[in-house]
Protein backbone atom coordinates (compact mmCIF):
# COMPACT_ATOMS: atom_id res chain seq x y z
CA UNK A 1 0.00 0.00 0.00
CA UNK A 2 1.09 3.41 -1.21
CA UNK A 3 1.20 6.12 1.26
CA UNK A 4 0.30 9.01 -1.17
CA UNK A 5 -1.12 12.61 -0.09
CA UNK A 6 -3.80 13.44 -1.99
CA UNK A 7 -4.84 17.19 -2.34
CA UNK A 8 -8.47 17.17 -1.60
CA UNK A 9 -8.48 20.94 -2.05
CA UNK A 10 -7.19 20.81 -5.62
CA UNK A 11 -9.01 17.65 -6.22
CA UNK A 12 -12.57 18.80 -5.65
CA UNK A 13 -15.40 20.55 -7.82
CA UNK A 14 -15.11 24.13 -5.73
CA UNK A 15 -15.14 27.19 -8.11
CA UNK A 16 -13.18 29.95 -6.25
CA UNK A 17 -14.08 33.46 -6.95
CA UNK A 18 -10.98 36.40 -5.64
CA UNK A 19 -13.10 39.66 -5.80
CA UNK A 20 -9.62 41.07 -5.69
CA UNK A 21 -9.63 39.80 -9.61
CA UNK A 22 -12.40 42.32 -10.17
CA UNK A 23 -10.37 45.03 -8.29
CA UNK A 24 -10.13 48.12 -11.25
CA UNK A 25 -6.00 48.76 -10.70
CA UNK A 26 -6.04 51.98 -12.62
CA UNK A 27 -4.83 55.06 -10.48
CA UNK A 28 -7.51 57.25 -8.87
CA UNK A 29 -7.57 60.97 -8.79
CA UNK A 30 -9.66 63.43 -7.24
CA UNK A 31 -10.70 66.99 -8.93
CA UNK A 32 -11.67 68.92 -5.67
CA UNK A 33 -14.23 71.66 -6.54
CA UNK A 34 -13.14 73.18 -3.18
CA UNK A 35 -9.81 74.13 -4.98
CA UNK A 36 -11.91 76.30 -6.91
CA UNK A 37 -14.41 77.98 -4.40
CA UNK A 38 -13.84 82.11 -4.15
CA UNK A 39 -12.88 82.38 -0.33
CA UNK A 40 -13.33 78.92 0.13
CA UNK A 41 -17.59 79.55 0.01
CA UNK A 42 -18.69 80.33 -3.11
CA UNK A 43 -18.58 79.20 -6.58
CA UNK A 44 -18.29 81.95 -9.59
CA UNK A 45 -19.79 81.11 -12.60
CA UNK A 46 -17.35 83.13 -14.88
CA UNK A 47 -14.11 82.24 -12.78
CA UNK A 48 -15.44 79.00 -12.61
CA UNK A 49 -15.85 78.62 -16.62
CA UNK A 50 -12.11 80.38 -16.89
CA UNK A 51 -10.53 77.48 -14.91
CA UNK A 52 -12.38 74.64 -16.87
CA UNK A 53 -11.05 76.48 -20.31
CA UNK A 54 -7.67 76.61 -18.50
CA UNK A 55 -7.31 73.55 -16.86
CA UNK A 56 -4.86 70.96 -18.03
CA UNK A 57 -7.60 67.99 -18.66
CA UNK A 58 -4.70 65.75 -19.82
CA UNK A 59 -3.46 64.85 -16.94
CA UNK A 60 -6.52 62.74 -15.75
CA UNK A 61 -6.22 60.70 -19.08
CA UNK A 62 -6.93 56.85 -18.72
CA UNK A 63 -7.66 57.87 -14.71
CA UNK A 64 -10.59 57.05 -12.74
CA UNK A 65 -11.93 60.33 -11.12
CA UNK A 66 -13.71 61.02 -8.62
CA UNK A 67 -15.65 64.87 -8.81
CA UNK A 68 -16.16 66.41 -4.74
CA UNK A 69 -16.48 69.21 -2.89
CA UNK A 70 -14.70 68.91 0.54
CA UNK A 71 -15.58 72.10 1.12
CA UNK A 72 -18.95 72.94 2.68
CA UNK A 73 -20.55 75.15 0.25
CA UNK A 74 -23.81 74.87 -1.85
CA UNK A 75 -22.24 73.98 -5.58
CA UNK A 76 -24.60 74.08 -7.99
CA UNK A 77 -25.34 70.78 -9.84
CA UNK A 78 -23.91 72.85 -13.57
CA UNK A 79 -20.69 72.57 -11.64
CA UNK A 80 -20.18 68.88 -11.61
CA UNK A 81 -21.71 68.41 -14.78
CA UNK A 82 -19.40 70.90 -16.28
CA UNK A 83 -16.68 69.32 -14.94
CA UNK A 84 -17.80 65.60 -16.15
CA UNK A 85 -17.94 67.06 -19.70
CA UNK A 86 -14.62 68.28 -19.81
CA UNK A 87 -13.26 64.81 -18.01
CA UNK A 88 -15.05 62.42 -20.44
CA UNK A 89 -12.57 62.61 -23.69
CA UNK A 90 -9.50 61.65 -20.93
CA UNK A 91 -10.69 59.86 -18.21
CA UNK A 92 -11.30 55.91 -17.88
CA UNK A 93 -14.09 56.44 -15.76
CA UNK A 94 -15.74 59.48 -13.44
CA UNK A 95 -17.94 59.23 -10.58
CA UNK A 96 -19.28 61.93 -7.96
CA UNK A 97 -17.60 61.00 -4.59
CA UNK A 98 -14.85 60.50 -2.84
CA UNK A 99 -12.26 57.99 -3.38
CA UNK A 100 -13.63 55.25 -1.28
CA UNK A 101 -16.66 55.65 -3.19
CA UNK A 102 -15.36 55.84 -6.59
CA UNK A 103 -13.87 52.13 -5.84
CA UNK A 104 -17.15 50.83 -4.63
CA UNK A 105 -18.63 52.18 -7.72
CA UNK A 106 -16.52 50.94 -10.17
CA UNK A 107 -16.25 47.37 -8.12
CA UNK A 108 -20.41 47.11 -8.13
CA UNK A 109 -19.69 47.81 -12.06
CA UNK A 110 -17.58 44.76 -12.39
CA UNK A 111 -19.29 42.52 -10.04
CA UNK A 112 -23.07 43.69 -12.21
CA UNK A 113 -21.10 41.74 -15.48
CA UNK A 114 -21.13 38.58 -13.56
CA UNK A 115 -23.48 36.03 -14.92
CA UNK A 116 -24.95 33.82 -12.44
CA UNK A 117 -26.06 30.84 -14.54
CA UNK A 118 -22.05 30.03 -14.87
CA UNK A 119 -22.36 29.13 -11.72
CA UNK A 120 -25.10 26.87 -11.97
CA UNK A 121 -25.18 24.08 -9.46
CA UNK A 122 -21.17 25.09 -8.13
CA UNK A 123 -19.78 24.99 -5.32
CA UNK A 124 -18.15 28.65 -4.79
CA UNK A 125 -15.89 29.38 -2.55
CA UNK A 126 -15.51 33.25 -2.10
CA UNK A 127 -12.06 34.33 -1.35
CA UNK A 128 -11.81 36.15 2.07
CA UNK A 129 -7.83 37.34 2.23
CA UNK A 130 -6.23 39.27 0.32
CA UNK A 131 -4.27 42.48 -0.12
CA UNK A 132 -6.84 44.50 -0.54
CA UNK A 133 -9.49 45.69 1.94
CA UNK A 134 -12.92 44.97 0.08
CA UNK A 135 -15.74 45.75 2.15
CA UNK A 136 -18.95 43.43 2.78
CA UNK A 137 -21.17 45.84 0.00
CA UNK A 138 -19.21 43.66 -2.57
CA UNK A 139 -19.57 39.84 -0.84
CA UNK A 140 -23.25 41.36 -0.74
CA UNK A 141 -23.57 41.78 -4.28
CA UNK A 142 -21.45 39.04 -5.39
CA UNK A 143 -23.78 36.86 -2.98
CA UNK A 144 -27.09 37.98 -4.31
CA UNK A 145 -25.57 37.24 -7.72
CA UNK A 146 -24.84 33.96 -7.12
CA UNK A 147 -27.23 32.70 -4.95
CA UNK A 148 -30.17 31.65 -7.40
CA UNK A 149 -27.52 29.23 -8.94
CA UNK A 150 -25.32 27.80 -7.13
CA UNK A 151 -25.35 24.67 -5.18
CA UNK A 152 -23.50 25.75 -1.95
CA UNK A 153 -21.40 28.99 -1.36
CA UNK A 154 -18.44 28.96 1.27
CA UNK A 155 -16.41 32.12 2.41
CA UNK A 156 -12.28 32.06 3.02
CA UNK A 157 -9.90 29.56 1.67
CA UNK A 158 -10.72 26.42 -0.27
CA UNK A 159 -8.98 24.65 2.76
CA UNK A 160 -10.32 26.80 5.86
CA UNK A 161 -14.10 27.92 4.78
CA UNK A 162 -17.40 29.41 6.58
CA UNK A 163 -20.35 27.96 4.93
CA UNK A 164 -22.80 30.35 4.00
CA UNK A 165 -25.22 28.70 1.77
CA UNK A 166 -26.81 25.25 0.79
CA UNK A 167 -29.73 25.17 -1.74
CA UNK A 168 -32.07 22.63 -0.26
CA UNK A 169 -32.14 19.59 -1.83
CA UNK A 170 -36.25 19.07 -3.45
């Protein structure tokens, strides 16, 4: 009799999903309305219309931005929409926000392209470490995706896991 180790891990049917894989890498910016607030309070219309002529718009290209005001003033909406026209020949993708929400944003995006009915009747194990601090809005989604379809669904490591989910047998 052989004494062989078998890898039941790498062995077995379990899909694992790495939300880190959906993770947009591209840098993110920030275009701060505040910057351009007279006296920090109040936004000029023909200053503000000066600046966006002006303003170098190159060097958001292929960026993610995210359009804020950290500055607590009444913008008007115009603003931000001004500013999203000028951004849309250069930038990857624009969202109104900060930082932390432009990466949510763009991570729901991903995660929404996700067909469930690949994971028909799988066992999924969703990654829980990584490098990356993903909050619980995208195990959420990612769990309402996949819910209606697969067979069981197990958070952490193929080899350490929390179940979550078992579809009843009928």
């Amino acid at each position: 009799m052989e004494n062989t180790i078998v890898n039941k891990v790498s062995a077995s049917k379990l899909v694992t999903i790495d939300l880190e894989d959906f993770y947009d890498r591209t840098e993110k910016v920030v275009y701060d309305i505040a910057d351009q607030l007279f006296q920090g309070l109040i936004l000029r219309e023909k200053d503000f219309r000066a600046h966006i002529k002006n303003h170098n718009w190159n060097q958001y290209r292929g960026k993610n931005v995210a359009i804020t005001c950290t500055a607590e003033a009444i913008v008007p909406t115009w603003a931000y929409m001004l500013v999203t026209v000028n951004l849309r020949p250069v930038a990857k993708e624009i969202v109104f926000g900060t930082l932390e929400e432009l990466d949510k944003e763009l991570l729901t995006r991903q995660l929404k392209k996700i067909n469930g009915e690949d994971y028909q009747d799988s066992k999924v194990v969703i990654k829980g470490c990584g490098d990356l601090n993903i909050g619980p809005f995208a195990y959420v989604a990612l769990t309402n995706i996949l819910q209606p379809f697969c067979s069981s669904m197990m958070y952490g490591e193929p080899c350490s896991t929390v179940p979550v989910y078992k579809k009843k047998k009928r």
